[in-house]
C-alpha atoms as a PDB file:
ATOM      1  CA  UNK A   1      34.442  44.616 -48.165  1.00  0.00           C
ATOM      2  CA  UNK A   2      38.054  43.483 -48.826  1.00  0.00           C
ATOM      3  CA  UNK A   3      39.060  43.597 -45.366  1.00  0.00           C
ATOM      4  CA  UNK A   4      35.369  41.108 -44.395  1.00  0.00           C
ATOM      5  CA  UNK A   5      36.492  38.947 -46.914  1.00  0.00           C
ATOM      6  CA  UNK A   6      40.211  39.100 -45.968  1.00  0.00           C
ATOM      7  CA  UNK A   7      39.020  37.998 -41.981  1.00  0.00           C
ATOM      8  CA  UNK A   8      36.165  35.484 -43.747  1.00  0.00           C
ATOM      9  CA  UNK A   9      38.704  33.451 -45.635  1.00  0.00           C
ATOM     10  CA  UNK A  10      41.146  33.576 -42.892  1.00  0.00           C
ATOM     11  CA  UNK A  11      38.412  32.368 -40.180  1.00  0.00           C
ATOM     12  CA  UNK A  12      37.719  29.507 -42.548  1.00  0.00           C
ATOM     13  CA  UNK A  13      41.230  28.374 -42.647  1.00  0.00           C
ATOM     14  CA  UNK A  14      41.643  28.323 -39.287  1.00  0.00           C
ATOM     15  CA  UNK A  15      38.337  26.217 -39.195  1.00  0.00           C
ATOM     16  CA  UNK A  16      39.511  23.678 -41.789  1.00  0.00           C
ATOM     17  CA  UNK A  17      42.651  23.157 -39.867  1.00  0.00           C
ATOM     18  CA  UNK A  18      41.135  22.387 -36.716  1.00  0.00           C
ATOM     19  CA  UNK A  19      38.880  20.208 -38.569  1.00  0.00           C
ATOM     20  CA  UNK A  20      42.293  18.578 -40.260  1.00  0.00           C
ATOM     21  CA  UNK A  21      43.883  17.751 -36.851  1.00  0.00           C
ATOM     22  CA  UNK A  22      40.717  16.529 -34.922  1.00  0.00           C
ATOM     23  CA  UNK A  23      40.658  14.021 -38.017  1.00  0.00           C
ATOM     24  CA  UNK A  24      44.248  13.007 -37.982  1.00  0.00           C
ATOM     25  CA  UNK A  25      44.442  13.191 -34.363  1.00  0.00           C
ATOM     26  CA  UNK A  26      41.160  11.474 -32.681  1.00  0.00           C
ATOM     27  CA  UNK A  27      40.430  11.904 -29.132  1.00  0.00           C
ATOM     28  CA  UNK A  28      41.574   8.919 -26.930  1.00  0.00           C
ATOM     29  CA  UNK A  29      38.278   9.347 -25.336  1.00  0.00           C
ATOM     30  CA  UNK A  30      36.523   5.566 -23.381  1.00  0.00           C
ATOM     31  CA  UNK A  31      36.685   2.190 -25.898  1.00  0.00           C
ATOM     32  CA  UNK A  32      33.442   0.416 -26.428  1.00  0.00           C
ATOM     33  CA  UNK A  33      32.395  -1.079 -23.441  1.00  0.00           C
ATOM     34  CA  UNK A  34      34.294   1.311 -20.909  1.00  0.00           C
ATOM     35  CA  UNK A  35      32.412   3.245 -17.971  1.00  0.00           C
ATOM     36  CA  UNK A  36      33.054   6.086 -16.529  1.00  0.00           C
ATOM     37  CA  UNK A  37      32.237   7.302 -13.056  1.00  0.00           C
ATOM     38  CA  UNK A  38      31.150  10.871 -12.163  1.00  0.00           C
ATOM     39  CA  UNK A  39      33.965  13.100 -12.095  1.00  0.00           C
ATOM     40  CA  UNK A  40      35.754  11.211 -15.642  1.00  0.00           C
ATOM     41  CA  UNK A  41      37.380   8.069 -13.722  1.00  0.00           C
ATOM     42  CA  UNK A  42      37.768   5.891 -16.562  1.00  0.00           C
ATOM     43  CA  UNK A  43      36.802   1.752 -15.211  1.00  0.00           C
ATOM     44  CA  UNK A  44      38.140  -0.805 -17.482  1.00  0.00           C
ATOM     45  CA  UNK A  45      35.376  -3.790 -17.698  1.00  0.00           C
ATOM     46  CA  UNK A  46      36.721  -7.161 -16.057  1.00  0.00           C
ATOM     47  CA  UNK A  47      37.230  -9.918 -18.412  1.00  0.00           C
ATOM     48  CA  UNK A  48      35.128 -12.702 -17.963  1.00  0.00           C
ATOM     49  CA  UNK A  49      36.167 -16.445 -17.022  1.00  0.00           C
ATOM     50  CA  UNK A  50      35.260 -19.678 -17.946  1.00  0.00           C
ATOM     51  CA  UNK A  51      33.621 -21.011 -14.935  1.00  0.00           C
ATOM     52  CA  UNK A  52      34.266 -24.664 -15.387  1.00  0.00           C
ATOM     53  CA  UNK A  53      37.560 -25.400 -14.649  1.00  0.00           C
ATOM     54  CA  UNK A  54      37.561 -23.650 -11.689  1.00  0.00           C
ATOM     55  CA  UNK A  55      33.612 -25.072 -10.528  1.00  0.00           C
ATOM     56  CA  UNK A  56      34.941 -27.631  -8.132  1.00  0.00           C
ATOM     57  CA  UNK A  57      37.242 -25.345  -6.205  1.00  0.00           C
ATOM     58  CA  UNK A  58      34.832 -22.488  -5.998  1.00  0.00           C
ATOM     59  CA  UNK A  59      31.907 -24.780  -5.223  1.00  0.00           C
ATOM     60  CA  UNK A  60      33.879 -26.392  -2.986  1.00  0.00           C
ATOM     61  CA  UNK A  61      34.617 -22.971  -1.021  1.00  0.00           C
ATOM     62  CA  UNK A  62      30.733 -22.250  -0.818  1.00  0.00           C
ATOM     63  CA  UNK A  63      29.933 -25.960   0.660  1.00  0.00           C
ATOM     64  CA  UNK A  64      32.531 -25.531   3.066  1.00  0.00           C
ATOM     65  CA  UNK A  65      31.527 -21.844   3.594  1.00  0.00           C
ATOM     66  CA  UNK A  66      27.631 -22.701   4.442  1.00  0.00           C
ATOM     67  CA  UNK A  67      29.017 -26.237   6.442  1.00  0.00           C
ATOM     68  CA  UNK A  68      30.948 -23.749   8.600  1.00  0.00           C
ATOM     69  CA  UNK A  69      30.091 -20.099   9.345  1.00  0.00           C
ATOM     70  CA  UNK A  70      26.531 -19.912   7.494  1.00  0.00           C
ATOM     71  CA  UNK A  71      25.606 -23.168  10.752  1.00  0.00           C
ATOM     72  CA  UNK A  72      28.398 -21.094  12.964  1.00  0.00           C
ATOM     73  CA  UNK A  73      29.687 -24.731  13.213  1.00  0.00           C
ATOM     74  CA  UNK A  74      33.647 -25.219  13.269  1.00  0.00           C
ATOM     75  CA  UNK A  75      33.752 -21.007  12.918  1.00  0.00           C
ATOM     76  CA  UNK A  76      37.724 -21.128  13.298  1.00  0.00           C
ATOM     77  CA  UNK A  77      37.979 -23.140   9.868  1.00  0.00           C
ATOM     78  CA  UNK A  78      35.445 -20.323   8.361  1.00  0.00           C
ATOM     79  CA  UNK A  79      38.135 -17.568   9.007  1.00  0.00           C
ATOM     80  CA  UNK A  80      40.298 -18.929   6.851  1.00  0.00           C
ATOM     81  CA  UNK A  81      37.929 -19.441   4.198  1.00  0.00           C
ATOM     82  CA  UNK A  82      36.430 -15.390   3.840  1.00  0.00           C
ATOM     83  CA  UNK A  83      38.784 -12.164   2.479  1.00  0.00           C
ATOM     84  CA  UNK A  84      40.383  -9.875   4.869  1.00  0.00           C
ATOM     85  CA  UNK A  85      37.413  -7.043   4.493  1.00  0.00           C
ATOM     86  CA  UNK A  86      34.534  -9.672   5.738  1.00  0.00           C
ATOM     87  CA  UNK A  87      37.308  -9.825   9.157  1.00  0.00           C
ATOM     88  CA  UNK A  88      37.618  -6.158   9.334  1.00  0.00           C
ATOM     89  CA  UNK A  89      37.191  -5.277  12.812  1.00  0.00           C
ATOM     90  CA  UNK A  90      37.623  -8.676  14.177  1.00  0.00           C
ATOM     91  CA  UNK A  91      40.106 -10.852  15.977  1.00  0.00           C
ATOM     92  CA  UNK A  92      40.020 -14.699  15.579  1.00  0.00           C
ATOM     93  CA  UNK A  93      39.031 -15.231  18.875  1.00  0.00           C
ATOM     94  CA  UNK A  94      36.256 -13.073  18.465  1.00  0.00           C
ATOM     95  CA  UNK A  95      35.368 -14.255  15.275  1.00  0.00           C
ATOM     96  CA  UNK A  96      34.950 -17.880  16.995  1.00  0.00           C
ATOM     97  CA  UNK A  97      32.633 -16.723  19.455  1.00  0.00           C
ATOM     98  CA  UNK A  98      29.815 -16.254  16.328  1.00  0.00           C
ATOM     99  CA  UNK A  99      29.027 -13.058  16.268  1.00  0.00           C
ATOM    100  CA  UNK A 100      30.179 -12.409  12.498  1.00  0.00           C
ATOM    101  CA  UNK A 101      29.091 -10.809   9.988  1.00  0.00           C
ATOM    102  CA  UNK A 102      27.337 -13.907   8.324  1.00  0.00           C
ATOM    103  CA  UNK A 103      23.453 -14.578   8.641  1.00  0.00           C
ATOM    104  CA  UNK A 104      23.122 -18.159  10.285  1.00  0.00           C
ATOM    105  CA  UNK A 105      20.546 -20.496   8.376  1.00  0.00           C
ATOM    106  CA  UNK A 106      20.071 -24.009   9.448  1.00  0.00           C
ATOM    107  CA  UNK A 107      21.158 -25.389   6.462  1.00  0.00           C
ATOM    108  CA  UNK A 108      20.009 -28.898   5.427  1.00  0.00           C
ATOM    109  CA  UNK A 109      19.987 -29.086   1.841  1.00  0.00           C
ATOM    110  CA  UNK A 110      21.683 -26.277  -0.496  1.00  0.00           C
ATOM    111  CA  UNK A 111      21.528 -25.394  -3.845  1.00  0.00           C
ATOM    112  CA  UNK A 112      23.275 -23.073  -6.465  1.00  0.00           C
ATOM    113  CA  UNK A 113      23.058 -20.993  -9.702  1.00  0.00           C
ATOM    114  CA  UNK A 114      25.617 -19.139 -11.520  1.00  0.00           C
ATOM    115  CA  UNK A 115      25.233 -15.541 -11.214  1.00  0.00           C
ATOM    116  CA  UNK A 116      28.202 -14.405 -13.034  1.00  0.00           C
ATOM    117  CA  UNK A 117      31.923 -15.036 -13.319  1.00  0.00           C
ATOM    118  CA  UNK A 118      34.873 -12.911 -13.969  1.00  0.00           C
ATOM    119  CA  UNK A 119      38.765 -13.144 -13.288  1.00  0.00           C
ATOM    120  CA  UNK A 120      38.278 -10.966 -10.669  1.00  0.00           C
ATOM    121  CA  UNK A 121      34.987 -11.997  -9.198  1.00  0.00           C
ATOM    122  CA  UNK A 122      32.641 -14.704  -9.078  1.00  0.00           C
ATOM    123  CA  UNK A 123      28.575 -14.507  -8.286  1.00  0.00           C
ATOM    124  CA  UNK A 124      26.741 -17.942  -7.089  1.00  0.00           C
ATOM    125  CA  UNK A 125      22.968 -17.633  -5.928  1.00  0.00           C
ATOM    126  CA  UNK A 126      22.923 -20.085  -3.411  1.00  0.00           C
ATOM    127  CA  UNK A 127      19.132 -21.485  -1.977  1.00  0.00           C
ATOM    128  CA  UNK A 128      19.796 -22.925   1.771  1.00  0.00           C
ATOM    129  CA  UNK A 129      16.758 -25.468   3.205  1.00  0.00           C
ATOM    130  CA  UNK A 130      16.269 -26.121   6.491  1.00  0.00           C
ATOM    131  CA  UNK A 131      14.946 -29.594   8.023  1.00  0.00           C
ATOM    132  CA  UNK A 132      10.928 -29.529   7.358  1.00  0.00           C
ATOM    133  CA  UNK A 133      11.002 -29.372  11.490  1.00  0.00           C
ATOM    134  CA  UNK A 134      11.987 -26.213  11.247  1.00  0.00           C
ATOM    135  CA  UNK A 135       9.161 -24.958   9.194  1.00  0.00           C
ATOM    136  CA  UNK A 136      11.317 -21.897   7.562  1.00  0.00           C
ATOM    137  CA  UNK A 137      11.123 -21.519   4.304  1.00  0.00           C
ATOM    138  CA  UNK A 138      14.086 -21.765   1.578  1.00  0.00           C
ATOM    139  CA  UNK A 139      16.291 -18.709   1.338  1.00  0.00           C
ATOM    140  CA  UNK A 140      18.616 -17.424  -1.559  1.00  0.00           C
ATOM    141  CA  UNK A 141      21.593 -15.656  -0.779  1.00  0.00           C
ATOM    142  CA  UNK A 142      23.985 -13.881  -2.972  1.00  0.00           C
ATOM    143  CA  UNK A 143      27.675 -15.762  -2.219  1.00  0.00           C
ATOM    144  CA  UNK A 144      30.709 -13.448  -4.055  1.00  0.00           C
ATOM    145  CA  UNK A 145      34.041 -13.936  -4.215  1.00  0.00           C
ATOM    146  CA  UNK A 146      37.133 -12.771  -4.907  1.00  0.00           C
ATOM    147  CA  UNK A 147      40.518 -14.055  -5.256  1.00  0.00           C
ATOM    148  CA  UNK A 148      42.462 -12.395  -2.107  1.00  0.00           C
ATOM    149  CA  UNK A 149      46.071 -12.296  -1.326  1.00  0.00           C
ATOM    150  CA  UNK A 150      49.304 -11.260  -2.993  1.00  0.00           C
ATOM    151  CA  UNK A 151      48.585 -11.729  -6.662  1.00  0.00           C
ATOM    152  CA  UNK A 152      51.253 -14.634  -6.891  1.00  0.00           C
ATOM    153  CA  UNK A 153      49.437 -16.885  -4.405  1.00  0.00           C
ATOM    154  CA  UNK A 154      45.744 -15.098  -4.343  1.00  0.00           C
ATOM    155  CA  UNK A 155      43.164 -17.710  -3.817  1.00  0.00           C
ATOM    156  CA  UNK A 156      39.540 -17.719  -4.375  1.00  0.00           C
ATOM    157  CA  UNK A 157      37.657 -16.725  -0.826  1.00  0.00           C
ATOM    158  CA  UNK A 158      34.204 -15.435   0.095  1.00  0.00           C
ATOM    159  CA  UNK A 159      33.768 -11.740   0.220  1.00  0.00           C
ATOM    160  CA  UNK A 160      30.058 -11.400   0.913  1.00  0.00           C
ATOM    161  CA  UNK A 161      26.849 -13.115   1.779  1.00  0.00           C
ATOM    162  CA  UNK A 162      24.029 -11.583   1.518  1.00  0.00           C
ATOM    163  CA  UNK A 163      19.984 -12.907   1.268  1.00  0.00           C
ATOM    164  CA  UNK A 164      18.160 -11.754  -1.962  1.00  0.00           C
ATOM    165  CA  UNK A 165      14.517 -12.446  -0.806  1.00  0.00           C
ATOM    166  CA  UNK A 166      11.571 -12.580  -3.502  1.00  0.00           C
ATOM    167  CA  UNK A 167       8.464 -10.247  -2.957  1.00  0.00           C
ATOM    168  CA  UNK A 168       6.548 -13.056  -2.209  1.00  0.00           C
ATOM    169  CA  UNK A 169       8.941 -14.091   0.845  1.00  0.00           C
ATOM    170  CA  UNK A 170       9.913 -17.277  -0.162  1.00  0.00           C
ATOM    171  CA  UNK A 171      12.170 -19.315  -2.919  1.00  0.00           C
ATOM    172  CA  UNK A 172       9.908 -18.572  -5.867  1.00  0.00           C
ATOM    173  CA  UNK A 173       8.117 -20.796  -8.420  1.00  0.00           C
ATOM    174  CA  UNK A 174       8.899 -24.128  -9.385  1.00  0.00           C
ATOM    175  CA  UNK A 175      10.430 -22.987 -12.391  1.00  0.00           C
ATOM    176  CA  UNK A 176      12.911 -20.671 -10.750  1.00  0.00           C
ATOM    177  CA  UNK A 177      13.904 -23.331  -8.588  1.00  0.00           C
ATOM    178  CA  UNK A 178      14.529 -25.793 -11.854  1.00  0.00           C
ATOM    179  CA  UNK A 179      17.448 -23.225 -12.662  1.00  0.00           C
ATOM    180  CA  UNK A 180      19.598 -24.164  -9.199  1.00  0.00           C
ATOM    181  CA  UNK A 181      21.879 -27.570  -8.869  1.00  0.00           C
ATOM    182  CA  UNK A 182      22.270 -29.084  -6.054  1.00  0.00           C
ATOM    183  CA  UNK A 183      25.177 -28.199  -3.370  1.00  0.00           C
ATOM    184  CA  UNK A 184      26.683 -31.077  -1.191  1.00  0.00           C
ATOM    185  CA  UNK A 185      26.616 -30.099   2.477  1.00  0.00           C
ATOM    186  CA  UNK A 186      26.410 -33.277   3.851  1.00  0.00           C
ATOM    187  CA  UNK A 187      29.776 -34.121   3.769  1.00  0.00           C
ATOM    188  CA  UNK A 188      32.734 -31.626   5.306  1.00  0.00           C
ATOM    189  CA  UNK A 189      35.463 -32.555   2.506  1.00  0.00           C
ATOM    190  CA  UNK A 190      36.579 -29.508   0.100  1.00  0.00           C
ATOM    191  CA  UNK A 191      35.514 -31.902  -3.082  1.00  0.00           C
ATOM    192  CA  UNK A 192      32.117 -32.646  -3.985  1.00  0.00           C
ATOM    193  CA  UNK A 193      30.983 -35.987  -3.171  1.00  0.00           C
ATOM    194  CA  UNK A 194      29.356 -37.692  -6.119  1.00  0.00           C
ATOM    195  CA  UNK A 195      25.905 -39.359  -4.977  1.00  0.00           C
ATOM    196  CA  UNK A 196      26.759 -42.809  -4.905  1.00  0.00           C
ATOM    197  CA  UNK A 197      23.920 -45.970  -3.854  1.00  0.00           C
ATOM    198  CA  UNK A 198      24.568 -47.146   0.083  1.00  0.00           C
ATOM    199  CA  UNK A 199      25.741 -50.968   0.052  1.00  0.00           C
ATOM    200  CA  UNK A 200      23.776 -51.499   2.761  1.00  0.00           C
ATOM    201  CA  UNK A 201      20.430 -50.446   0.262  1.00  0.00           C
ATOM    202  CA  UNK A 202      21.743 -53.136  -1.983  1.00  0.00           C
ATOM    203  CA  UNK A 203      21.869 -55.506   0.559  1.00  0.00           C
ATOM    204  CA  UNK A 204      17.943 -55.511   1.509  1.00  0.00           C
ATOM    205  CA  UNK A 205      16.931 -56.766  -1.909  1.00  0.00           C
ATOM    206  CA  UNK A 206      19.711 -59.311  -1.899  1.00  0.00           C
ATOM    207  CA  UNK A 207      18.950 -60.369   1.967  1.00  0.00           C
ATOM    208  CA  UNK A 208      15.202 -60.795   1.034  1.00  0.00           C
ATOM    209  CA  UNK A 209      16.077 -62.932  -2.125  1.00  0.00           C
ATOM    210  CA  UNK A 210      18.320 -65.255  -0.205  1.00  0.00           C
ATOM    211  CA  UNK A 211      15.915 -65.793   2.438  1.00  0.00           C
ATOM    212  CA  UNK A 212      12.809 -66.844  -0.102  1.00  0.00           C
ATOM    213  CA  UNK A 213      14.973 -69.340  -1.847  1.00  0.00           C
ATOM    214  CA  UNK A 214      15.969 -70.900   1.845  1.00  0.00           C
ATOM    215  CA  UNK A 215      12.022 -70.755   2.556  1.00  0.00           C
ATOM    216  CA  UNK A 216      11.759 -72.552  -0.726  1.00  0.00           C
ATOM    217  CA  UNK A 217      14.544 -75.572  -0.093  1.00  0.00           C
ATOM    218  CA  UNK A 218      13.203 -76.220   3.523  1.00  0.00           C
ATOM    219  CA  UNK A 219       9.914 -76.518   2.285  1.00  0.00           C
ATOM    220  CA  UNK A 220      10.791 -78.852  -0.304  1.00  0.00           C
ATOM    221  CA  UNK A 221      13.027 -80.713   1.966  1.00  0.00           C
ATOM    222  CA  UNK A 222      10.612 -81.030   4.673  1.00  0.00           C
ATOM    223  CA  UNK A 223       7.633 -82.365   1.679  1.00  0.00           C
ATOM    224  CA  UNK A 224      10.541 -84.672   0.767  1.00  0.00           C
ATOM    225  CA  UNK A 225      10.921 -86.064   3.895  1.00  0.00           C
ATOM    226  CA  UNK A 226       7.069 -86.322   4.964  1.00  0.00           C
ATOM    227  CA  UNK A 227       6.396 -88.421   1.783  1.00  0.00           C
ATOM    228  CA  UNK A 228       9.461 -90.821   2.158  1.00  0.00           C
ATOM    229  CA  UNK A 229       8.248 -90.982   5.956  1.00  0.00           C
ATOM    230  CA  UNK A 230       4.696 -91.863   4.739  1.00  0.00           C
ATOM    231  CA  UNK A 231       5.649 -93.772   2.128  1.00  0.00           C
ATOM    232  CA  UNK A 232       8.069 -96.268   4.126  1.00  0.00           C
ATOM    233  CA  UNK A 233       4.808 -96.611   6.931  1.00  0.00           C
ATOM    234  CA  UNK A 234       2.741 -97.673   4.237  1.00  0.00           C
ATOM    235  CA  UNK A 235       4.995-100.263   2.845  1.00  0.00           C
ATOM    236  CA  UNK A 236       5.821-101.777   6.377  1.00  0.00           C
ATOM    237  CA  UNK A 237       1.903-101.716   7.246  1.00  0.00           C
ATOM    238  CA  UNK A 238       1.413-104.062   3.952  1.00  0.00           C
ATOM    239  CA  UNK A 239       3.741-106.304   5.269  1.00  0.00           C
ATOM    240  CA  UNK A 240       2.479-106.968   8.187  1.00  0.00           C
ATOM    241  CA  UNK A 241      -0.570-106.961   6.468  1.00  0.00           C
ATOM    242  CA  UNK A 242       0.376-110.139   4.401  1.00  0.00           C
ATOM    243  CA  UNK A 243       1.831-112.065   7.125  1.00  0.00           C
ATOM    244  CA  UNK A 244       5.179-113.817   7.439  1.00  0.00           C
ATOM    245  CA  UNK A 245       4.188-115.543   4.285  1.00  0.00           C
ATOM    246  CA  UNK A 246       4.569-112.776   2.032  1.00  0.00           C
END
């Protein structure tokens, strides 16, 4: 009985020792937010990033990225706006002759919705219309990017583009569509053009005025001159009228 109590007590110890250390010494197992992959690789989460200083470039990239490779139009100025791994396998001259890996969409009009943003990546749903001629219906495509290049002078390019279809096989509801701004592609400059009134619209509503107020003048003018007309007839018809007496 001594010797059970003996190995008892001494059991215990060791148990309220380990306990001891696992207390002053916790694990340095994943923080909050942390994932881990099969197999214990530990992924630190990316820190996200204010999107609006950095809208205009990075909307900037997209219009110029849907003006150029998305209508295969000006395809040499599109290589230099995608990340080495979307030119994988690909030599600028055969990059130019179109066969990239970028789904071509008539684009007339163009869209976009914030997806996400991080430091390291950035997520814009992008909805591409063709001319009603075409009769296809809107698309939305997933545009990400990175920032690629040495880390000193990495700059924000497109990494993939992908479509992201709705079960019904078009945009979606009204109300979905209410969420997405509207994308210059009209215009091939890197900043977005605000939309500004044509002068030549201004000038229609000017022209028109102008031209009733001359209607106006000549028709006064020419009443003016039919009554002095008629009225210098009549007074030389009186005279005669009286004789050389009058």
């Amino acid at each position: 009985m001594r010797r059970r109590l003996a190995w008892t007590g001494a059991f215990m110890l060791l148990a309220g020792l380990v306990a001891g250390l696992i207390v002053a010494f916790p694990s340095s197992g994943p923080a909050p937010g942390d994932k881990t992959y099969p197999g214990g690789e530990l992924v630190k989460p990316d820190k996200r990033m204010v999107f609006a200083p950095h809208q205009q470039q990075i909307l900037g990239l997209a219009q110029q990225f849907v003006l150029t490779a998305v209508t295969r139009k000006d395809l040499d100025r599109a290589w230099e706006l995608v990340c080495p791994e979307m030119r994988q396998g690909y030599t600028r001259t055969s990059w130019a002759k179109g066969d990239i890996p970028v789904i071509p969409f008539p684009a007339y009009v163009a869209k976009w919705h914030l997806a996400y943003s991080f430091q390291t990546e950035v997520d814009l749903q992008v909805a591409l219309y063709a001319r009603p001629k075409d009769k296809l219906n809107p698309v939305v495509f997933d545009l990400t990017l990175h920032p690629c290049g040495a880390a000193s002078g990495a700059r924000w390019r497109v990494s993939s583009f992908i479509p992201t279809p709705s079960a019904s096989g078009d945009f979606g509801p009204s109300s979905e569509q209410s969420r997405f701004n509207p994308l210059a592609i009209g215009t091939r400059s890197p900043l977005l053009q605000p939309k500004r009134a044509s002068g030549a619209w201004l000038a229609i509503p000017l022209g028109i005025t102008l031209g009733m107020l001359l209607i106006a003048i000549g028709i006064v003018g020419v009443r003016g001159y039919l009554g002095k007309r008629a009225y210098n007839t009549y007074v030389r018809e009186r005279r005669i009228a009286r004789g050389p007496s009058a």
